[in-house]
PDB file of N, CA and C in Angstrom:
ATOM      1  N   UNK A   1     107.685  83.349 121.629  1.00  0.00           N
ATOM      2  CA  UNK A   1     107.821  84.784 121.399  1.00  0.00           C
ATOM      3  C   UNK A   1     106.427  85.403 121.274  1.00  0.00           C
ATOM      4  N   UNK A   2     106.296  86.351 121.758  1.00  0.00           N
ATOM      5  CA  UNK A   2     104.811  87.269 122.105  1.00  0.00           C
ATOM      6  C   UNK A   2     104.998  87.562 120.491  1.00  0.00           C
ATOM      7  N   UNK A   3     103.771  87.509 120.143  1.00  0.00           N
ATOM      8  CA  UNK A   3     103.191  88.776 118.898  1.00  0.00           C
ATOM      9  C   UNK A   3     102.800  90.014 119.152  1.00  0.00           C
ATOM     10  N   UNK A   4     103.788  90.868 118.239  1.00  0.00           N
ATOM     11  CA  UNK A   4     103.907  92.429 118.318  1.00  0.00           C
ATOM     12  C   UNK A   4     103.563  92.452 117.124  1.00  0.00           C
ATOM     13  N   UNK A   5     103.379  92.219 116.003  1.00  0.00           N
ATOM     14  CA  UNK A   5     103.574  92.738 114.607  1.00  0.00           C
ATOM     15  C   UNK A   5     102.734  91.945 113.821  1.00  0.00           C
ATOM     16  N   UNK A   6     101.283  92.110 113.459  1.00  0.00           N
ATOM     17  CA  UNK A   6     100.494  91.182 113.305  1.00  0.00           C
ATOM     18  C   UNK A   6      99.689  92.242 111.639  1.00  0.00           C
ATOM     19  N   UNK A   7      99.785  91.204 110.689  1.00  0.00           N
ATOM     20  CA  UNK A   7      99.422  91.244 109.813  1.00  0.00           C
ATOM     21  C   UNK A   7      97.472  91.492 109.800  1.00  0.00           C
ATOM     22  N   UNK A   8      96.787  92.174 109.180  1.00  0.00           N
ATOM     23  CA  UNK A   8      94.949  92.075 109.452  1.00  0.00           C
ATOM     24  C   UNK A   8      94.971  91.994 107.221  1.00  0.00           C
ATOM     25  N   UNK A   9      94.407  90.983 107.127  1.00  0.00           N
ATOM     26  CA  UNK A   9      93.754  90.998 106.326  1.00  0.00           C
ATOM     27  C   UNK A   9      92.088  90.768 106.087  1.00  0.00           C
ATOM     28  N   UNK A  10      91.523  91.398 105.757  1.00  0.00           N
ATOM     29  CA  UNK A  10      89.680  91.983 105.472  1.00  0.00           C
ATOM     30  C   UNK A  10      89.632  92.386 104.820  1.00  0.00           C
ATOM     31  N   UNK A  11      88.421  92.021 104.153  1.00  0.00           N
ATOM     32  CA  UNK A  11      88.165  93.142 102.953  1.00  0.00           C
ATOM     33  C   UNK A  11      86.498  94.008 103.727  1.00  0.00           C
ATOM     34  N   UNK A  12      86.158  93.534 104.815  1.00  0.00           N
ATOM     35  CA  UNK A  12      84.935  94.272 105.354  1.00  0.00           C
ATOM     36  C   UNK A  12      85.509  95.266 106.148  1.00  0.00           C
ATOM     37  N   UNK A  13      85.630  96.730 105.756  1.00  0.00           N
ATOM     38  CA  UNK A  13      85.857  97.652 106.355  1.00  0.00           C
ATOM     39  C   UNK A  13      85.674  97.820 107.983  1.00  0.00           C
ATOM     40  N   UNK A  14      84.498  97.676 108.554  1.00  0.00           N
ATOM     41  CA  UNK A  14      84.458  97.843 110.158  1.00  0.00           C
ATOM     42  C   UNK A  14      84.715  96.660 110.137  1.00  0.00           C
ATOM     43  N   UNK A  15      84.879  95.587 110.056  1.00  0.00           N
ATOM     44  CA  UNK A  15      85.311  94.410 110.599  1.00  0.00           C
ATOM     45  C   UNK A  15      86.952  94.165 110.753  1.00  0.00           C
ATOM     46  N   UNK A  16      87.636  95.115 109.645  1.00  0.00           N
ATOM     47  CA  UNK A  16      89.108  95.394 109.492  1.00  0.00           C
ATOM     48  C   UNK A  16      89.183  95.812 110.874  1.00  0.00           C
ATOM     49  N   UNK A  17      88.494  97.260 110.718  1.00  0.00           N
ATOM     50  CA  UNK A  17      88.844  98.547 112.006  1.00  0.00           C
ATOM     51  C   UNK A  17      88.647  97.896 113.412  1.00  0.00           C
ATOM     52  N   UNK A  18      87.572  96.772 113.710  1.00  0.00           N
ATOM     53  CA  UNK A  18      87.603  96.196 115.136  1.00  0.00           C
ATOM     54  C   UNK A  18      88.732  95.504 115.355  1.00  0.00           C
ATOM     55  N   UNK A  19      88.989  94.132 114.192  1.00  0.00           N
ATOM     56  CA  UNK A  19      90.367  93.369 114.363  1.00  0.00           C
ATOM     57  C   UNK A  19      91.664  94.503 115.171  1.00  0.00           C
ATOM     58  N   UNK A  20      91.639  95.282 114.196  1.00  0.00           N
ATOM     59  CA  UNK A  20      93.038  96.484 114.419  1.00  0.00           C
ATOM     60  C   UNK A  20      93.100  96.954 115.408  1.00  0.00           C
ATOM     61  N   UNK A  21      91.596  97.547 115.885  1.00  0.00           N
ATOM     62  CA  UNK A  21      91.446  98.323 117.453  1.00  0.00           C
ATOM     63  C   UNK A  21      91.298  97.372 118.152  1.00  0.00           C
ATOM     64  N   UNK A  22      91.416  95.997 118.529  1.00  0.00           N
ATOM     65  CA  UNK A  22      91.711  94.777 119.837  1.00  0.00           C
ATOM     66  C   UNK A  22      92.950  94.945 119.649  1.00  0.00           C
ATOM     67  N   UNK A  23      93.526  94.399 118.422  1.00  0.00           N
ATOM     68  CA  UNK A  23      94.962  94.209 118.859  1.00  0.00           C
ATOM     69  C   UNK A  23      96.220  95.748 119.604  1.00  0.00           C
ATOM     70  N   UNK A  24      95.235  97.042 118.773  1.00  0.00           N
ATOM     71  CA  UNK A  24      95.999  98.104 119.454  1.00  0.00           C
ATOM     72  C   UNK A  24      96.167  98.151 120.752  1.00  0.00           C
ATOM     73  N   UNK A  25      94.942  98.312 120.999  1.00  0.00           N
ATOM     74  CA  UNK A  25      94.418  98.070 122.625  1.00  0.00           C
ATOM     75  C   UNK A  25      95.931  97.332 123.419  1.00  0.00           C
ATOM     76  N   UNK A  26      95.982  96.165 122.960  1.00  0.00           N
ATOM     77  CA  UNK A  26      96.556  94.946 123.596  1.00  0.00           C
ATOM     78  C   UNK A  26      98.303  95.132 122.938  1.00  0.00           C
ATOM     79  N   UNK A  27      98.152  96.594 122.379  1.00  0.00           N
ATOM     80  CA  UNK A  27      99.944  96.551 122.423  1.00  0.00           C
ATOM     81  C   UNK A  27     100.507  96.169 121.350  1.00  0.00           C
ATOM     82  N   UNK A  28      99.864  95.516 120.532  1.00  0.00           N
ATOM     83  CA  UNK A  28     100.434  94.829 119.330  1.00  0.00           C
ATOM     84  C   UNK A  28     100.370  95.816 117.766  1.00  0.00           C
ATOM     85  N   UNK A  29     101.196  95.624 117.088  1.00  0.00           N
ATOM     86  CA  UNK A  29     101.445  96.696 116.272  1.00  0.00           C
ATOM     87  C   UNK A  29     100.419  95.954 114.954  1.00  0.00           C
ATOM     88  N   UNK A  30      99.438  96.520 113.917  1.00  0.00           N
ATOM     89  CA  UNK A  30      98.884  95.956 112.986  1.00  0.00           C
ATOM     90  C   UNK A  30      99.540  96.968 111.581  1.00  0.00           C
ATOM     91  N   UNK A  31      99.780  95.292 111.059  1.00  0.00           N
ATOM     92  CA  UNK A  31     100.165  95.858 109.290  1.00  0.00           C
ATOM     93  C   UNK A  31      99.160  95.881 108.843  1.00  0.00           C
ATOM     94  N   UNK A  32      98.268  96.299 108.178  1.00  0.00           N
ATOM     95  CA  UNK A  32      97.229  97.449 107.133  1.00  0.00           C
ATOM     96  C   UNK A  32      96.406  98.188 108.535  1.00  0.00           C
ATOM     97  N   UNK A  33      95.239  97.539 107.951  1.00  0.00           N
ATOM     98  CA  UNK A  33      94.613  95.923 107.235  1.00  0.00           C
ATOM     99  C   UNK A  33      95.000  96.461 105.862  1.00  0.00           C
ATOM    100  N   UNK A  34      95.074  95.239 105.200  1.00  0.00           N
ATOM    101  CA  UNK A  34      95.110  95.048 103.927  1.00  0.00           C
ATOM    102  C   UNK A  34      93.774  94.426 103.521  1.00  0.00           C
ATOM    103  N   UNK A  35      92.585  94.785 101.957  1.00  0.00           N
ATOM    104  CA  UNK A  35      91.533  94.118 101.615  1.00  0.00           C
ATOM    105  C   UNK A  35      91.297  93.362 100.908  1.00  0.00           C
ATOM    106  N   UNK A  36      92.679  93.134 100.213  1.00  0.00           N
ATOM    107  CA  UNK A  36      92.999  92.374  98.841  1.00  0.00           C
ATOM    108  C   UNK A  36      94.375  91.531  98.604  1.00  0.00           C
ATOM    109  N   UNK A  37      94.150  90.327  98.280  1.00  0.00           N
ATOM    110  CA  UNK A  37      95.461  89.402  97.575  1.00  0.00           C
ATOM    111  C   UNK A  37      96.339  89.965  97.052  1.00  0.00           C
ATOM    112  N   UNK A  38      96.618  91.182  96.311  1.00  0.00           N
ATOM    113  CA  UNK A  38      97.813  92.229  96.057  1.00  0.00           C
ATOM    114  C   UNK A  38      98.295  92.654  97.461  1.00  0.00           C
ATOM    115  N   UNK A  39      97.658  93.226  97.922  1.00  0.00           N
ATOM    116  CA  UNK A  39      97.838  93.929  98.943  1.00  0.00           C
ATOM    117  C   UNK A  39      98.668  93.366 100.249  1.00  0.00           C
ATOM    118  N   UNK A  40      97.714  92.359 100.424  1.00  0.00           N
ATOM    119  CA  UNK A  40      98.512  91.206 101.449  1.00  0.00           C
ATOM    120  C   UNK A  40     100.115  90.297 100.484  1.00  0.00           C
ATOM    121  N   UNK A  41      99.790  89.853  99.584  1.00  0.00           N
ATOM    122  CA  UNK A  41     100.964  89.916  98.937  1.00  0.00           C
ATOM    123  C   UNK A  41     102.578  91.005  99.276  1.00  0.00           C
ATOM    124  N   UNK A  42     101.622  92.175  99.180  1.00  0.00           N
ATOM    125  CA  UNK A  42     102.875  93.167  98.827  1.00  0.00           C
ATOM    126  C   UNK A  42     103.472  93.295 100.944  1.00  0.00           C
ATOM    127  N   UNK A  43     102.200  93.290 101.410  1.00  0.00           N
ATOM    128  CA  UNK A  43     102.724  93.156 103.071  1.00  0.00           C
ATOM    129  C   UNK A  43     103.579  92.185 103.294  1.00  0.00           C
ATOM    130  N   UNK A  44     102.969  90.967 102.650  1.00  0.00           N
ATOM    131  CA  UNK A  44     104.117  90.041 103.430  1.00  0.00           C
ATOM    132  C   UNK A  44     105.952  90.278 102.710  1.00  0.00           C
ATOM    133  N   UNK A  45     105.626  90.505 101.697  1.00  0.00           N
ATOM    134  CA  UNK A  45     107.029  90.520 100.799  1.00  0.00           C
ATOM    135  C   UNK A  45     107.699  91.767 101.524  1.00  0.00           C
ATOM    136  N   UNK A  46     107.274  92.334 102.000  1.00  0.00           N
ATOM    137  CA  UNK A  46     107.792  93.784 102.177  1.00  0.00           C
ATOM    138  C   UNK A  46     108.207  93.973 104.040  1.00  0.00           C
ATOM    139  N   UNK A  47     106.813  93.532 104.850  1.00  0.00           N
ATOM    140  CA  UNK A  47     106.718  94.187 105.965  1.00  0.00           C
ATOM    141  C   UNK A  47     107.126  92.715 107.065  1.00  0.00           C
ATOM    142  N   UNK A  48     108.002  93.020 108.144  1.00  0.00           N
ATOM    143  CA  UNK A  48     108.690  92.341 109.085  1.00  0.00           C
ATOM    144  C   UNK A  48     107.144  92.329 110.284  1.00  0.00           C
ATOM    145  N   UNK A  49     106.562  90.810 110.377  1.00  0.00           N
ATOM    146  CA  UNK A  49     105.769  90.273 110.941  1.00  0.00           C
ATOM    147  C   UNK A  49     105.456  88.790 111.838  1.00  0.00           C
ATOM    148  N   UNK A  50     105.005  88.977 113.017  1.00  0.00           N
ATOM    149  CA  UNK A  50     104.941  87.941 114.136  1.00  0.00           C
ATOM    150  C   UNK A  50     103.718  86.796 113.599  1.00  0.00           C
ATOM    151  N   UNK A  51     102.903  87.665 113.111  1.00  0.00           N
ATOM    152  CA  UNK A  51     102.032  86.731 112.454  1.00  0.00           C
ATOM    153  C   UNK A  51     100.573  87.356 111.391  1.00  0.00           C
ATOM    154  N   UNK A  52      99.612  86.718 111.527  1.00  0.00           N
ATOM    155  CA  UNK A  52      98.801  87.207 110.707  1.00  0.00           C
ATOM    156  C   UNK A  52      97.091  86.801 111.219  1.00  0.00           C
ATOM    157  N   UNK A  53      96.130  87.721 110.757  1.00  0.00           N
ATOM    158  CA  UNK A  53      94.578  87.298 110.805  1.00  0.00           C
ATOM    159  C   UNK A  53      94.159  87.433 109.546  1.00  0.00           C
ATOM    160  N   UNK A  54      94.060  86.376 108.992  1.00  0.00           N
ATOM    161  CA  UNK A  54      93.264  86.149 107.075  1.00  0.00           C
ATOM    162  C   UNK A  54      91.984  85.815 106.912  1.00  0.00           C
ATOM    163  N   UNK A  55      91.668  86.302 106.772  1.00  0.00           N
ATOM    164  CA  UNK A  55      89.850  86.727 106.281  1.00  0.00           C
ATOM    165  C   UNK A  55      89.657  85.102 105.319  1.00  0.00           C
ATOM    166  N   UNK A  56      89.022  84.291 105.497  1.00  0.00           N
ATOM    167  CA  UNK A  56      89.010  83.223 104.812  1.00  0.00           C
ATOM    168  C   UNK A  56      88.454  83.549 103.111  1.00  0.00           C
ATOM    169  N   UNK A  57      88.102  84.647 103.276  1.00  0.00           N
ATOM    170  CA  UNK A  57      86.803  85.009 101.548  1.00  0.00           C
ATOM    171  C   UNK A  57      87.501  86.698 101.621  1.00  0.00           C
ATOM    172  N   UNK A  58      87.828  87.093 100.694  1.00  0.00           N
ATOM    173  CA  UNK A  58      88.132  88.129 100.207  1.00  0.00           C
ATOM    174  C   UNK A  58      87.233  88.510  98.917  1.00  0.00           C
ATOM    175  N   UNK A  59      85.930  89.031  99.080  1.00  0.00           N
ATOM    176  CA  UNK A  59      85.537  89.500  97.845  1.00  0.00           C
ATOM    177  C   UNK A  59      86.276  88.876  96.586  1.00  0.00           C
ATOM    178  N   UNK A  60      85.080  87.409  97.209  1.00  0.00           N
ATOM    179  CA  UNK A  60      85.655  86.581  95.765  1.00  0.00           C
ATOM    180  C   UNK A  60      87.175  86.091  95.392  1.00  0.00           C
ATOM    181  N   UNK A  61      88.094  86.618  96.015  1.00  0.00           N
ATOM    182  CA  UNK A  61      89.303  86.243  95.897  1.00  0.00           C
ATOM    183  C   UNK A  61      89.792  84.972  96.671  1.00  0.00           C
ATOM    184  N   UNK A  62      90.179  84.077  96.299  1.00  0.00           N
ATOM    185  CA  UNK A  62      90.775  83.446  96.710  1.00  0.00           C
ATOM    186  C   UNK A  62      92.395  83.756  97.720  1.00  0.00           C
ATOM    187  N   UNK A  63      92.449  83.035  98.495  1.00  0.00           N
ATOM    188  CA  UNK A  63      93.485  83.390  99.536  1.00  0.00           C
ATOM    189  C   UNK A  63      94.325  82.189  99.741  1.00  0.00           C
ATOM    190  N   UNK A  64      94.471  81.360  99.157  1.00  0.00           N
ATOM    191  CA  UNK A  64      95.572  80.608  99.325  1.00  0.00           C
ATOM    192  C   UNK A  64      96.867  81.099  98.550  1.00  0.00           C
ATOM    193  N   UNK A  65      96.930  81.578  98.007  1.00  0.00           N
ATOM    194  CA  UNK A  65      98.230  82.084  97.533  1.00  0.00           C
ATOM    195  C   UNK A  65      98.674  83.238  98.878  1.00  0.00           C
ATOM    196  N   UNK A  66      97.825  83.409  99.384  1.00  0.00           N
ATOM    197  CA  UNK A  66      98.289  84.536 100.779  1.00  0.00           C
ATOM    198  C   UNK A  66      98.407  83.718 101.628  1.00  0.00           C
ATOM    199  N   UNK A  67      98.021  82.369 101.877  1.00  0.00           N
ATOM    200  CA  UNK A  67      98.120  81.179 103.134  1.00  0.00           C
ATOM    201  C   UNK A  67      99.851  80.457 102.479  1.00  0.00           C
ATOM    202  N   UNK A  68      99.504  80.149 100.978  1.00  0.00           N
ATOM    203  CA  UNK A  68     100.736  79.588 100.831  1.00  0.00           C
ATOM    204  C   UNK A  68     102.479  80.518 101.041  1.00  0.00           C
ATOM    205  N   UNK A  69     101.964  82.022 100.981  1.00  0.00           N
ATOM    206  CA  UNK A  69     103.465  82.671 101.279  1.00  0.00           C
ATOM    207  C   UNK A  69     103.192  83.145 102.486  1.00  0.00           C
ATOM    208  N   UNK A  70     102.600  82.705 103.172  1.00  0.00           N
ATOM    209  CA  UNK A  70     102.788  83.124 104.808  1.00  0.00           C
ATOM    210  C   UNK A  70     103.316  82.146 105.259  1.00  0.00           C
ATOM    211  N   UNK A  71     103.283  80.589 105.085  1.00  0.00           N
ATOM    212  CA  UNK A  71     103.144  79.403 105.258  1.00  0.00           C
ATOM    213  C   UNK A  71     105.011  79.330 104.447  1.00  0.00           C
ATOM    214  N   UNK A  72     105.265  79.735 103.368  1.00  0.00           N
ATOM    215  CA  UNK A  72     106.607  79.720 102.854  1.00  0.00           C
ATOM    216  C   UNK A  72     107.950  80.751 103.744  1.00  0.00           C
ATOM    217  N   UNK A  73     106.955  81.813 104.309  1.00  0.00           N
ATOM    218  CA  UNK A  73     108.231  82.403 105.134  1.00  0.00           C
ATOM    219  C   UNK A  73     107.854  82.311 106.496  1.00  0.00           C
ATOM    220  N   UNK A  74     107.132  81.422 107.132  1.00  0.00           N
ATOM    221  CA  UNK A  74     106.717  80.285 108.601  1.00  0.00           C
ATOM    222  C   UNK A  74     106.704  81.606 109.087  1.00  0.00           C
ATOM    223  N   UNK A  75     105.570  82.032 108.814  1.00  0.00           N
ATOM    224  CA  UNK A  75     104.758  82.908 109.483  1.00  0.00           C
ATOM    225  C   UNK A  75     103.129  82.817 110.013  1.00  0.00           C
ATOM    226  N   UNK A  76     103.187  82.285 111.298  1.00  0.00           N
ATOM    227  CA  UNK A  76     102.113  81.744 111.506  1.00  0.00           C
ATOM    228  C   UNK A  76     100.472  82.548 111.520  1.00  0.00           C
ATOM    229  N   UNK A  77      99.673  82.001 111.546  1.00  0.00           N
ATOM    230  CA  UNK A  77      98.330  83.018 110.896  1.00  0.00           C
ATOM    231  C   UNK A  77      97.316  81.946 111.714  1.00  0.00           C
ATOM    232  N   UNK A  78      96.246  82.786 111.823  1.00  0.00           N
ATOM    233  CA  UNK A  78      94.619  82.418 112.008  1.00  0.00           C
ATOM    234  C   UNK A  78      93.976  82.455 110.785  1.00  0.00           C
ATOM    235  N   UNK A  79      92.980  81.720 110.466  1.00  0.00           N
ATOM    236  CA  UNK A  79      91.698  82.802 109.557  1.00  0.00           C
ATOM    237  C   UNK A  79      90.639  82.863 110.442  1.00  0.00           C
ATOM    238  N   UNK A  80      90.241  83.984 109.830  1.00  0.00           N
ATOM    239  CA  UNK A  80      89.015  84.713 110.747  1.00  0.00           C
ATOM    240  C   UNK A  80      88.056  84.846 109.360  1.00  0.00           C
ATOM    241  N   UNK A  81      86.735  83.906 110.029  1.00  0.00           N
ATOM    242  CA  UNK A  81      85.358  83.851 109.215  1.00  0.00           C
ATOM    243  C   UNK A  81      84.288  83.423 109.956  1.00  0.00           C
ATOM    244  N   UNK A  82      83.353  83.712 109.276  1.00  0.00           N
ATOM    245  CA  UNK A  82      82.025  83.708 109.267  1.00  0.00           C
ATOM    246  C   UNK A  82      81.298  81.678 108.971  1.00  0.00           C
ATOM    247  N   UNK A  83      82.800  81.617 107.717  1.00  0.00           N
ATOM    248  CA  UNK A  83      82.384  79.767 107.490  1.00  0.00           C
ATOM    249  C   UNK A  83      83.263  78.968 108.438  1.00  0.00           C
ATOM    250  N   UNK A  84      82.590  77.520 108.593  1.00  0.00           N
ATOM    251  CA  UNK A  84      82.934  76.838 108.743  1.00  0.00           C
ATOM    252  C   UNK A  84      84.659  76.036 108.474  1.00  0.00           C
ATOM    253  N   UNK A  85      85.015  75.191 109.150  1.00  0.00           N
ATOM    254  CA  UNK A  85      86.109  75.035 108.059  1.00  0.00           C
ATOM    255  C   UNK A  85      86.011  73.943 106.966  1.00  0.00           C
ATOM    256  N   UNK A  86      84.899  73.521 106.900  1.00  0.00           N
ATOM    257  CA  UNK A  86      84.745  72.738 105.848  1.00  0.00           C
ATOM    258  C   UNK A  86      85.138  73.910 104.823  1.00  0.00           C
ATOM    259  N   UNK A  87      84.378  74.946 104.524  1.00  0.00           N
ATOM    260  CA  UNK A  87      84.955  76.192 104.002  1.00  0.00           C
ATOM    261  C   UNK A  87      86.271  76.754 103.705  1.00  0.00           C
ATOM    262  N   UNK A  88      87.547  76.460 104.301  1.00  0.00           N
ATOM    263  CA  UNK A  88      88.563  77.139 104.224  1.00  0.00           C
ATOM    264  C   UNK A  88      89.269  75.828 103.086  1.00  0.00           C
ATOM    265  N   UNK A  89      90.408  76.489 102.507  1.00  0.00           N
ATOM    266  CA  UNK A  89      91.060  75.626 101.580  1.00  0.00           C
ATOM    267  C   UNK A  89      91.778  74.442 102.266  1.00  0.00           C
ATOM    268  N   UNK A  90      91.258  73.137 101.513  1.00  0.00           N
ATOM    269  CA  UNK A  90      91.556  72.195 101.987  1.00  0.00           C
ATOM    270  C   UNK A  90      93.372  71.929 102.564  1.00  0.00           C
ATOM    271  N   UNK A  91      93.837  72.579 102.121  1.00  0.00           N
ATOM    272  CA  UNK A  91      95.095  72.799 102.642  1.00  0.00           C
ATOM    273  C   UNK A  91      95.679  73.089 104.087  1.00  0.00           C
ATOM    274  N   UNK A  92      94.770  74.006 104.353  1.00  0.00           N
ATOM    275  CA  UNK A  92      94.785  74.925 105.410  1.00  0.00           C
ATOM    276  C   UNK A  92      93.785  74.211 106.947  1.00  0.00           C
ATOM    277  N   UNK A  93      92.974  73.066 106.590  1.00  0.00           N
ATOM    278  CA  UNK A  93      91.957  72.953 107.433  1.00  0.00           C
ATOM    279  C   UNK A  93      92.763  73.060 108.839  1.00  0.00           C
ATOM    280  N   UNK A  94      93.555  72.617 109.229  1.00  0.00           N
ATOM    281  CA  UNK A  94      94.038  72.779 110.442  1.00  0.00           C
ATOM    282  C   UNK A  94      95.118  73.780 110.753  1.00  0.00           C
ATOM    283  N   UNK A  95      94.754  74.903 110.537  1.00  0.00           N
ATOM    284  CA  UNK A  95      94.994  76.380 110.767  1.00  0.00           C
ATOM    285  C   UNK A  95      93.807  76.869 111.651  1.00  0.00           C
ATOM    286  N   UNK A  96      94.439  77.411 112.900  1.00  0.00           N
ATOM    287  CA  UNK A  96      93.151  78.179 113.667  1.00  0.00           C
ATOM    288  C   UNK A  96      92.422  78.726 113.075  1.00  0.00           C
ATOM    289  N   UNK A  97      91.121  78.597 113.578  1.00  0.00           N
ATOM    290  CA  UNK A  97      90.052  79.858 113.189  1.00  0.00           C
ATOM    291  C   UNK A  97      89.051  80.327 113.733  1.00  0.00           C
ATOM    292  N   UNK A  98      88.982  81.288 113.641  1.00  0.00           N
ATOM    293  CA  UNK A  98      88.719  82.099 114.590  1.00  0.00           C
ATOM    294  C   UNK A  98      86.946  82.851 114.170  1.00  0.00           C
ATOM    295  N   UNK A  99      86.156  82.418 114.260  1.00  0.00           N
ATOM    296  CA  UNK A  99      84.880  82.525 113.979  1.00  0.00           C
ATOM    297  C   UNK A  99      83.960  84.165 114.192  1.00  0.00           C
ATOM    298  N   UNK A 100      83.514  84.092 113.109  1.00  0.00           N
ATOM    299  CA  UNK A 100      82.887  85.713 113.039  1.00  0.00           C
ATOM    300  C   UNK A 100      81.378  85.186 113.408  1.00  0.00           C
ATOM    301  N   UNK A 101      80.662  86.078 114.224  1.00  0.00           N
ATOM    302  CA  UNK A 101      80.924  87.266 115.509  1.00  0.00           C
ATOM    303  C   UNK A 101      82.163  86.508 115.990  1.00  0.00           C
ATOM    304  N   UNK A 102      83.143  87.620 116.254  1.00  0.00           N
ATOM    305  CA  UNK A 102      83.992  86.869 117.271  1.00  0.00           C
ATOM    306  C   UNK A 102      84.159  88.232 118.316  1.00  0.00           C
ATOM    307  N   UNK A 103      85.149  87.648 119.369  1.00  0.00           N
ATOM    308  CA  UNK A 103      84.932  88.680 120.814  1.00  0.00           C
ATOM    309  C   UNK A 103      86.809  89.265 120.740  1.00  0.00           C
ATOM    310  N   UNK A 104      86.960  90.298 121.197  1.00  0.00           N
ATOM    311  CA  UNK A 104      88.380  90.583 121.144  1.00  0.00           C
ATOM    312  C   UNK A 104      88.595  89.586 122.025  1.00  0.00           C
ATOM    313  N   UNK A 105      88.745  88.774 123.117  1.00  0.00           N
ATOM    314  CA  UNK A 105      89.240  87.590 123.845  1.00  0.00           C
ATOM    315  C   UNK A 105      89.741  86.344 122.672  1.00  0.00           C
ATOM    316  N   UNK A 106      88.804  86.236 121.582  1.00  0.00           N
ATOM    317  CA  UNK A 106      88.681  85.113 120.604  1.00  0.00           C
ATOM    318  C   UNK A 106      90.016  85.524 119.868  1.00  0.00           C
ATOM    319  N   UNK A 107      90.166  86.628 119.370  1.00  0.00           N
ATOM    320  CA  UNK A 107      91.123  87.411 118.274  1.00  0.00           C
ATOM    321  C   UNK A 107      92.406  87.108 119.231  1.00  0.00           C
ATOM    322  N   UNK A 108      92.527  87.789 120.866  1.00  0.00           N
ATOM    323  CA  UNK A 108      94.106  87.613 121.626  1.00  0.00           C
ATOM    324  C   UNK A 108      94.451  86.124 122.137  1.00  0.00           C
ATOM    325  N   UNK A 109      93.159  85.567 121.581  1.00  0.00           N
ATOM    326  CA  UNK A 109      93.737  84.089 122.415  1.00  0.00           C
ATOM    327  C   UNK A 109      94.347  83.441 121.290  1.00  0.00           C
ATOM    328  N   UNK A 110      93.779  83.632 119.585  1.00  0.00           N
ATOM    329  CA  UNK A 110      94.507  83.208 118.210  1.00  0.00           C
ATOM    330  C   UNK A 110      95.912  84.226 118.253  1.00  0.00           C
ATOM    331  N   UNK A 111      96.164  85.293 118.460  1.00  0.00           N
ATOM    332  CA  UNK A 111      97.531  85.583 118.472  1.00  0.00           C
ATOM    333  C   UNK A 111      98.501  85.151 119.407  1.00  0.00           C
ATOM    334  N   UNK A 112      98.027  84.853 120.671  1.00  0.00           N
ATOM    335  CA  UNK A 112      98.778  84.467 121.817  1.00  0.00           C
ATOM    336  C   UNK A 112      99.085  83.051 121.538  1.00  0.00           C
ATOM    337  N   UNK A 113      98.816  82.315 120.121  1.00  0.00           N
ATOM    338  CA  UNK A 113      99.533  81.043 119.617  1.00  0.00           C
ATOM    339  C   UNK A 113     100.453  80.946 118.565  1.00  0.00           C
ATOM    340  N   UNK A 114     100.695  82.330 118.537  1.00  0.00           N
ATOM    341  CA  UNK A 114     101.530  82.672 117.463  1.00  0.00           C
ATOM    342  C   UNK A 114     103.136  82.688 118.210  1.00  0.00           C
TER     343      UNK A 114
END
């Protein structure tokens, strides 16, 4: 099934707004972005979604509680960062990711595995 309905979590403002404007571009509908673990919380509980892009570092916040209920209602996701994945929660290491600089090609080729 194509992804139409794709979750953006960031907490870096133009880095939100590029994620959002590739996927518009390309047809696909974006929930926020959201910048915060509430926030993405309240999206997933709330909003009907194909998948997701999770910012691996949220201003200090931790994000596995946003990997573990995306992951509880098999909703598949990327993270998108700047680190490595030695970096991402050991849980998660083999979850795409999608590396900052990244190119809108990098961003539609992680949703087009959704």
């Amino acid at each position: 099934m194509a992804a139409t309905r794709i979750l953006v979590v960031e907490d870096e403002f133009l880095i939100a707004l590029d994620i959002a404007g590739v996927l518009e571009q390309a047809g696909i509908a974006v929930i926020g972005p959201v910048g915060t673990v509430t926030e993405a919380m309240n999206a997933i509980a709330h909003e009907e979604m194909s998948g997701a892009l999770l910012d691996a570092h949220l201003a200090g916040e931790p994000v596995v509680r946003i990997a573990d209920a995306l992951k509880a209602k098999a909703i598949p996701f990327a993270f998108v960062s700047g680190y490595g994945l030695e970096q991402l929660p050991a849980a998660y290491r083999g979850v795409p990711l999608v590396k900052k600089p990244f190119t809108g090609k990098d961003l539609l080729d992680a949703v087009a595995r959704f």
